[in-house]
Protein backbone atom coordinates (compact mmCIF):
# COMPACT_ATOMS: atom_id res chain seq x y z
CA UNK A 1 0.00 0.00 0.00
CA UNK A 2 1.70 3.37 -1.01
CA UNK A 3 1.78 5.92 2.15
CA UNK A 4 -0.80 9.09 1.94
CA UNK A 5 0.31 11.91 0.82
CA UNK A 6 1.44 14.73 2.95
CA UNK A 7 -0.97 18.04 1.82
CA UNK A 8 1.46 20.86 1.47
CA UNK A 9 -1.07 24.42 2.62
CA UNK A 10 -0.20 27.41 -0.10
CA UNK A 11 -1.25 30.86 -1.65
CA UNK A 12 -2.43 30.72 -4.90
CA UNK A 13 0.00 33.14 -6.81
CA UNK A 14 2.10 31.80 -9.06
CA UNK A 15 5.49 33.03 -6.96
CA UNK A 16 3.56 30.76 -4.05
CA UNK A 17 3.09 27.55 -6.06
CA UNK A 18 6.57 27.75 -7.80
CA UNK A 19 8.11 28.16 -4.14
CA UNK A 20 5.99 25.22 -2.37
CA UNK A 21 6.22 22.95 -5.59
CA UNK A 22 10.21 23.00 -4.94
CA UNK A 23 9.30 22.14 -1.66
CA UNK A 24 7.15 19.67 -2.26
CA UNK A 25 9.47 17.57 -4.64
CA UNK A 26 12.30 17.98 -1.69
CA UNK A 27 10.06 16.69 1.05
CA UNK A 28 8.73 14.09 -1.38
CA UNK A 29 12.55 12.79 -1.64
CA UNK A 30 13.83 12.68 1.99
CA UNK A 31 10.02 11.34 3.11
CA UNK A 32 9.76 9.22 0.27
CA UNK A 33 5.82 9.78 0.15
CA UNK A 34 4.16 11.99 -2.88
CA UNK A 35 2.90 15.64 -1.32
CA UNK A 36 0.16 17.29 -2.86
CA UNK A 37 -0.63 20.98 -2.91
CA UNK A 38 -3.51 22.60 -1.45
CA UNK A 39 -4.61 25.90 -2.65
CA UNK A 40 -5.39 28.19 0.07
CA UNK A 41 -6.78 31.75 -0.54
CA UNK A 42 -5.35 34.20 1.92
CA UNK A 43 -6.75 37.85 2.31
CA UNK A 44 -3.39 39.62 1.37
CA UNK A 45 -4.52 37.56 -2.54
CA UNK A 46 -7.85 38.98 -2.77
CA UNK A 47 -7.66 42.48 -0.79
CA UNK A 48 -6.63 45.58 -3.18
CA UNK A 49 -5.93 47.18 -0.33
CA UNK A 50 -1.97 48.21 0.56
CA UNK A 51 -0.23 46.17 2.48
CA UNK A 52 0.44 48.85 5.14
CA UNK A 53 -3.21 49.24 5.27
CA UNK A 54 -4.44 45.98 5.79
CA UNK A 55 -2.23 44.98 8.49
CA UNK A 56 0.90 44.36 6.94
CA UNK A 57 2.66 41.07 6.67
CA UNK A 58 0.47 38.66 8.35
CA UNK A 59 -2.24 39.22 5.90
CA UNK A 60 -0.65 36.53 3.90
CA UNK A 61 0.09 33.89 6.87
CA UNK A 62 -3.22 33.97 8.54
CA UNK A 63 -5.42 31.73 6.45
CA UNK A 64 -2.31 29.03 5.87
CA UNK A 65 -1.86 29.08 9.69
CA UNK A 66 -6.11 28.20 10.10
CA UNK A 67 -5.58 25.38 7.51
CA UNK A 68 -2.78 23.89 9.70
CA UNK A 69 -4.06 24.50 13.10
CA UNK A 70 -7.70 22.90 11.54
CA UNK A 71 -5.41 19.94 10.40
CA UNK A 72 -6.86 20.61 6.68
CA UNK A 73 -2.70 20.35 5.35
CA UNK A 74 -0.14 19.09 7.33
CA UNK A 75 2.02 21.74 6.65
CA UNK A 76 2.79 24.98 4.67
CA UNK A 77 5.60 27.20 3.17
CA UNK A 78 5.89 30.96 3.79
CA UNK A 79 8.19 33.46 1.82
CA UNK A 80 9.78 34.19 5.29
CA UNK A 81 9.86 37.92 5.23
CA UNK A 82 6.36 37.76 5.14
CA UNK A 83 5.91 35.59 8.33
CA UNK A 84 5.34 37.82 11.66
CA UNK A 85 8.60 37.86 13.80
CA UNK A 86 5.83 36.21 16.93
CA UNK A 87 6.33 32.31 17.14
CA UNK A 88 3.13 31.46 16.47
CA UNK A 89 1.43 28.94 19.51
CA UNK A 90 1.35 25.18 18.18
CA UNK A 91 3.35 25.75 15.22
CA UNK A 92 6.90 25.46 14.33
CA UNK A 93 9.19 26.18 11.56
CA UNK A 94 10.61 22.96 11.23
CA UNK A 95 12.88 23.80 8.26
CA UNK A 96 14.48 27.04 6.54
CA UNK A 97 16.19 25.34 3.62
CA UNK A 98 19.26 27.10 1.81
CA UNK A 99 18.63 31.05 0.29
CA UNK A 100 17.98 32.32 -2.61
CA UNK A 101 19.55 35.61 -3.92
CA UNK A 102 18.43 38.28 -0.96
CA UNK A 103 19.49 41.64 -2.68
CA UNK A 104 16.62 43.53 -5.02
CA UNK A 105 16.39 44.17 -8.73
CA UNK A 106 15.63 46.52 -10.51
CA UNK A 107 13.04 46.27 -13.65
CA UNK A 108 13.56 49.24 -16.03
CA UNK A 109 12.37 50.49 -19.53
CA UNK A 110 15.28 50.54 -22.40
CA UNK A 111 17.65 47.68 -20.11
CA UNK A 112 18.60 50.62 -18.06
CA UNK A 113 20.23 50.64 -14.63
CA UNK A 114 19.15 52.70 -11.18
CA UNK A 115 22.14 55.29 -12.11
CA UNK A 116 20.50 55.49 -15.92
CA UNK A 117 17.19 56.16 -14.88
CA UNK A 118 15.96 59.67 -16.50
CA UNK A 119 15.74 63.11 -14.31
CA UNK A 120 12.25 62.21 -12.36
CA UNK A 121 12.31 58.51 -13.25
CA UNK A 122 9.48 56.98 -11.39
CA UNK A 123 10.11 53.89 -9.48
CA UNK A 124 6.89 51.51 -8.49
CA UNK A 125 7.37 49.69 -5.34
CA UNK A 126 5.08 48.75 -2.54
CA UNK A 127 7.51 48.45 -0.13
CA UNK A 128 8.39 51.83 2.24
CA UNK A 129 11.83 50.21 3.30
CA UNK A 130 12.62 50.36 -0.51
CA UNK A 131 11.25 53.80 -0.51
CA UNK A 132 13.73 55.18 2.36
CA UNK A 133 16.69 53.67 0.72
CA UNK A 134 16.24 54.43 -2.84
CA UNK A 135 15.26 58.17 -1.87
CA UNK A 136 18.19 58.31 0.25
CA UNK A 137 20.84 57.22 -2.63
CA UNK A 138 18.82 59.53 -4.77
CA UNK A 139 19.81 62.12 -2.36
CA UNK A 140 23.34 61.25 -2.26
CA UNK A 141 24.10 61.00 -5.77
CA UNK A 142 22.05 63.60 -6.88
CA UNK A 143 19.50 62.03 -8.55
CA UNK A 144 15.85 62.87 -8.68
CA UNK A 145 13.36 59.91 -8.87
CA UNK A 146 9.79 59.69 -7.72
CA UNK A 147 8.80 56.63 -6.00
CA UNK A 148 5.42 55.43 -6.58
CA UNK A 149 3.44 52.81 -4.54
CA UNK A 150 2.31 49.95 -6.23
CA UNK A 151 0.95 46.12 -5.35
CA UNK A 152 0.00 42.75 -7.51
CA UNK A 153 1.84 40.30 -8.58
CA UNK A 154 4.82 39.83 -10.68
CA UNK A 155 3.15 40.00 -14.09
CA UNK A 156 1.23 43.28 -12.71
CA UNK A 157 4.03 45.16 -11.29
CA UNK A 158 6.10 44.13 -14.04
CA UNK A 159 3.60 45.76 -16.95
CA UNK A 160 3.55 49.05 -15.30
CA UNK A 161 6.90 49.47 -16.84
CA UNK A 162 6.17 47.33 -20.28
CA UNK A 163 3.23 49.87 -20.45
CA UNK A 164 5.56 52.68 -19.98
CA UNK A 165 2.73 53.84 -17.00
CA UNK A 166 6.26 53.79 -14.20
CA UNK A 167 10.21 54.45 -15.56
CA UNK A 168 11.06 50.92 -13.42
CA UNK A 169 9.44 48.37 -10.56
CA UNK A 170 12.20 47.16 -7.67
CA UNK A 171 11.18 43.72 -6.96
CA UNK A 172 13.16 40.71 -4.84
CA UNK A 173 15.36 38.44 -6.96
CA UNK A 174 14.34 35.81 -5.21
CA UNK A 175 10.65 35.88 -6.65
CA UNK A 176 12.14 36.28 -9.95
CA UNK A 177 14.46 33.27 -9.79
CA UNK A 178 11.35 31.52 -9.02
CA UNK A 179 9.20 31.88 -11.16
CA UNK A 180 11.89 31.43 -14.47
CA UNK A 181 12.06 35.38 -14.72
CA UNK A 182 15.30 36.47 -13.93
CA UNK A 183 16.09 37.56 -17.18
CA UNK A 184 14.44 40.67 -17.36
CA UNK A 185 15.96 41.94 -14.54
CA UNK A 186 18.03 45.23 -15.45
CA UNK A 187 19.68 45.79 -12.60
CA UNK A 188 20.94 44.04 -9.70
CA UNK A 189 21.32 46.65 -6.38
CA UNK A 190 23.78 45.75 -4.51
CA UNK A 191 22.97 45.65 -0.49
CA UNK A 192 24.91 48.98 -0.07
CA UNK A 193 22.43 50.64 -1.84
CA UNK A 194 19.28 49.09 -0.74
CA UNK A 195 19.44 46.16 1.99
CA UNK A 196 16.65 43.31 1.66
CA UNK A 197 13.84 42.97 3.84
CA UNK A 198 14.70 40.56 7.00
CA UNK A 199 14.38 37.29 5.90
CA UNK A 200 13.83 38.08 1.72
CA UNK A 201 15.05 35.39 -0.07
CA UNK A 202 14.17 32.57 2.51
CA UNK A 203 11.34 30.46 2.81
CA UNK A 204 9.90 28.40 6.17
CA UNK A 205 8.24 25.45 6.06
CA UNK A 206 5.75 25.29 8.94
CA UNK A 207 3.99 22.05 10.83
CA UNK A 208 2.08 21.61 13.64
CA UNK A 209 4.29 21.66 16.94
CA UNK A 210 3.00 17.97 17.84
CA UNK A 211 3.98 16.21 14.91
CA UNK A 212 7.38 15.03 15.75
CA UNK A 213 7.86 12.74 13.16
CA UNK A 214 7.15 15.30 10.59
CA UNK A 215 9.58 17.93 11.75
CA UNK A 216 11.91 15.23 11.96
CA UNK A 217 11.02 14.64 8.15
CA UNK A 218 11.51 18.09 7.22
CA UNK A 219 14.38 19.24 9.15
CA UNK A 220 16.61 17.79 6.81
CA UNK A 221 15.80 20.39 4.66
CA UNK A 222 16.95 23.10 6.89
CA UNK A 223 20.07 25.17 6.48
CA UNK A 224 21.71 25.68 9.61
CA UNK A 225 23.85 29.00 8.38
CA UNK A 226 20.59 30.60 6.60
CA UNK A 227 18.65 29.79 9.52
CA UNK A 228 20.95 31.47 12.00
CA UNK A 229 20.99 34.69 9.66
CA UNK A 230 17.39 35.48 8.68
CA UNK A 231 17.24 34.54 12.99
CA UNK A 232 19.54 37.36 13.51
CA UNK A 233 17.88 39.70 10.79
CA UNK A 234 13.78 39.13 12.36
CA UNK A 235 15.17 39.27 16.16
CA UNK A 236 16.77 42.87 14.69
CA UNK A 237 13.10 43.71 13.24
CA UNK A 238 11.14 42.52 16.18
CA UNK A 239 13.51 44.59 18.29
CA UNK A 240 13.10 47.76 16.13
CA UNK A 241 9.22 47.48 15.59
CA UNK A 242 9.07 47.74 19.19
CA UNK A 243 10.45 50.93 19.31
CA UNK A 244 10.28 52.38 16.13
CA UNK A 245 7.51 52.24 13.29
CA UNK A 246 9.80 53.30 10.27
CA UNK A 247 10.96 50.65 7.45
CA UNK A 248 13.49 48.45 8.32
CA UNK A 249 16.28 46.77 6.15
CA UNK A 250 18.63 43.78 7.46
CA UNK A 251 20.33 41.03 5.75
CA UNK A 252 23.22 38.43 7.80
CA UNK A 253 25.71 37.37 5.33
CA UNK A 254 28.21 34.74 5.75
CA UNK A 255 32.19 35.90 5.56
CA UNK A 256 33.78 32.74 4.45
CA UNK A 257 37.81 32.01 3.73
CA UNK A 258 37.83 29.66 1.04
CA UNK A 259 35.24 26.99 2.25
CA UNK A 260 35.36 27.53 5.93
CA UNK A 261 32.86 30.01 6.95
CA UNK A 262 34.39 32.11 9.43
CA UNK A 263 31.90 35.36 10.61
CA UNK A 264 28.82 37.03 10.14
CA UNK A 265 28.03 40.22 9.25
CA UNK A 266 25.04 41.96 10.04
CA UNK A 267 23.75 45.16 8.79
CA UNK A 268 20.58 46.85 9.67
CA UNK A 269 18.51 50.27 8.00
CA UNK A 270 16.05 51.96 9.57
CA UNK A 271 14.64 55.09 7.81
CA UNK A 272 12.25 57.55 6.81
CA UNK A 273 10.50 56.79 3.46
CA UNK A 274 11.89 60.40 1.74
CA UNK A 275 14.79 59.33 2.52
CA UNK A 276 16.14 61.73 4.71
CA UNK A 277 17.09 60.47 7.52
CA UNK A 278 18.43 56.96 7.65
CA UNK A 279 20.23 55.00 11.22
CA UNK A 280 22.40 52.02 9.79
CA UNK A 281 24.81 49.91 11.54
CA UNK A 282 26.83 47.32 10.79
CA UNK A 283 28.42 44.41 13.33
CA UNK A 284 30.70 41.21 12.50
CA UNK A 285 31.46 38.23 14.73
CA UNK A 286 31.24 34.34 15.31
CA UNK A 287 28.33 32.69 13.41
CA UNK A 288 26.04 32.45 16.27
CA UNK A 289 26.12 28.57 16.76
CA UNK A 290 22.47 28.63 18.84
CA UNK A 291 18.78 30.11 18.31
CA UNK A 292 19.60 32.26 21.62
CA UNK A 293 22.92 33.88 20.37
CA UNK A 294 21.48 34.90 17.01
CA UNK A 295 18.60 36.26 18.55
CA UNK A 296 21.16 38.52 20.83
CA UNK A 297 22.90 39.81 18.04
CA UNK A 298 19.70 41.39 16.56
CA UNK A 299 18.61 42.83 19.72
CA UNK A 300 21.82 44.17 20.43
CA UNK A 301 21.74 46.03 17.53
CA UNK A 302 18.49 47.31 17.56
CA UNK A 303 19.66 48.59 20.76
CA UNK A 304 22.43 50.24 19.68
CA UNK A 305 20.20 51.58 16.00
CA UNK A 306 17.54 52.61 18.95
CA UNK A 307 20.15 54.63 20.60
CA UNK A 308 21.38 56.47 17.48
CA UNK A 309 17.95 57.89 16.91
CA UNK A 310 15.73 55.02 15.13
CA UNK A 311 12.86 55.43 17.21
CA UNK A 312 12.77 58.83 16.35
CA UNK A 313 11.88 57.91 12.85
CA UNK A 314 8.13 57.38 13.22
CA UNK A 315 7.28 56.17 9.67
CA UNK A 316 3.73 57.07 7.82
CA UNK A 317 2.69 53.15 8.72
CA UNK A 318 -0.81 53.34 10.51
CA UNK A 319 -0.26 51.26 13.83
């Protein structure tokens, strides 16, 4: 008799099913039992709304967190940036498996590049921390851009510039890479110029907290060094949102010497969305080898980001 499959919860988007079908074929290996997606409709998909306006990241977690707790899948994969920095009561993230590309991309008429943009180049993106940054190079190099905020999907965000309605979109990579579209990226900003969202890039596959064989099962998809960064980068943002409402940036990277990894970096951004004032900090040391350690180093620095004036930068999110 074969086994029953394992129902994998996700969004309906095409980013969503691109991202859990990876999963699903992974899981399928080290379980050796066939996982079938469930379609789950989440208010972030059917709300025009803003995100800021509708209660910001949850929105997409919410209904894929019912479905779990209600047993309907067994368990579900988040983009991680989009999964509150809370641990959520009876569920666990049983794996974060290995990165993709964290930095942002830029999508721009005529294959140009952020620094070829035309004199009051507008730039969709529905994200204030890419707002704050962008205006704040802008205002460093002495550029002049308009940013404009947008929402929808790849294809959506995408034809504002085929339709020549915005001068470029900033999206993640990551989605991109996903969904096979990589190629139309024009520009790839480096994290100096804009850092990623905590977490972009990463994905967590959630489970119920009780089902110890299944976290065994999927913890062999996790990536100890991407877990212990995007842990640093949320523990950062959790920190920060409790003191400060503006847009936050953060990324962990690994500094390796040849194929030892040896430190971590972590940088943080905190900013107002003009762009004109912006905290940012940077800290190395030991890859934090436990859940607790990484944790600290966030905190720390949203201490220390607190302390140079962050929570001064009230940003126009409604609390």
């Amino acid at each position: 008799m074969t086994e029953k499959a394992l129902r994998l919860g996700t969004r309906r988007s095409k980013l969503a099913m691109a991202q859990s079908g990876q999963v699903a074929d992974a899981v399928s290996q080290v379980t050796g039992r066939p996982v079938e997606l469930v379609e789950i409709t989440t208010y972030g998909d059917t709300s025009r709304e803003h995100l800021a306006q509708i209660g910001g990241t949850g929105v997409f977690v919410a209904a894929l967190r019912d479905a779990l707790l209600r047993g309907e899948v067994d368990f579900a994969v988040h983009s991680l940036k989009d999964l509150p920095t809370a641990q959520h009561e009876g569920l666990v993230v049983a794996a974060v498996p290995v990165r993709e590309d964290p930095r942002d991309v830029v999508v721009a008429r005529d294959a140009r590049k952020l620094t070829d943009l035309p004199r009051g180049a507008r730039i969709g993106t529905g994200a204030p921390r890419r707002m704050a940054q962008l205006n704040a190079y802008a205002r460093t190099h002495g550029m002049e851009i308009e940013t404009v905020p947008i929402r929808g999907n790849v294809d959506t965000r995408i034809g504002y510039v085929r339709s020549g309605e915005l001068d470029a979109v900033v999206l993640a990579a990551a989605g991109l890479n996903r969904v096979g579209r990589i190629d139309e990226v024009t520009d790839f900003l480096s994290v100096d110029t804009v850092l990623p969202a905590p977490g972009q890039g990463a994905l967590a596959v959630e489970c119920p907290a009780d089902n110890a064989d299944l976290i065994a099962a999927l913890a062999e998809l996790d990536d100890p060094f991407t877990r212990a960064a995007v842990t640093a980068e949320r523990s950062l943002l959790a920190a920060l949102e409790a003191g400060c409402s503006a847009p936050v940036g953060a990324l962990a990277d690994l500094l390796a010497d040849g194929q030892t990894v040896k430190e971590m970096r972590l940088r943080g951004v905190v900013g107002t969305t003009d762009g004109s004032t912006l905290v940012q900090l940077s800290t190395t040391g030991p890859v934090p080898q436990t859940h607790e350690a990484a944790m600290a180093l966030g905190r720390d620095m949203a201490t220390e980001m607190l302390a140079q004036g962050a929570a001064g930068l009230m940003g126009e999110r409604a609390h």
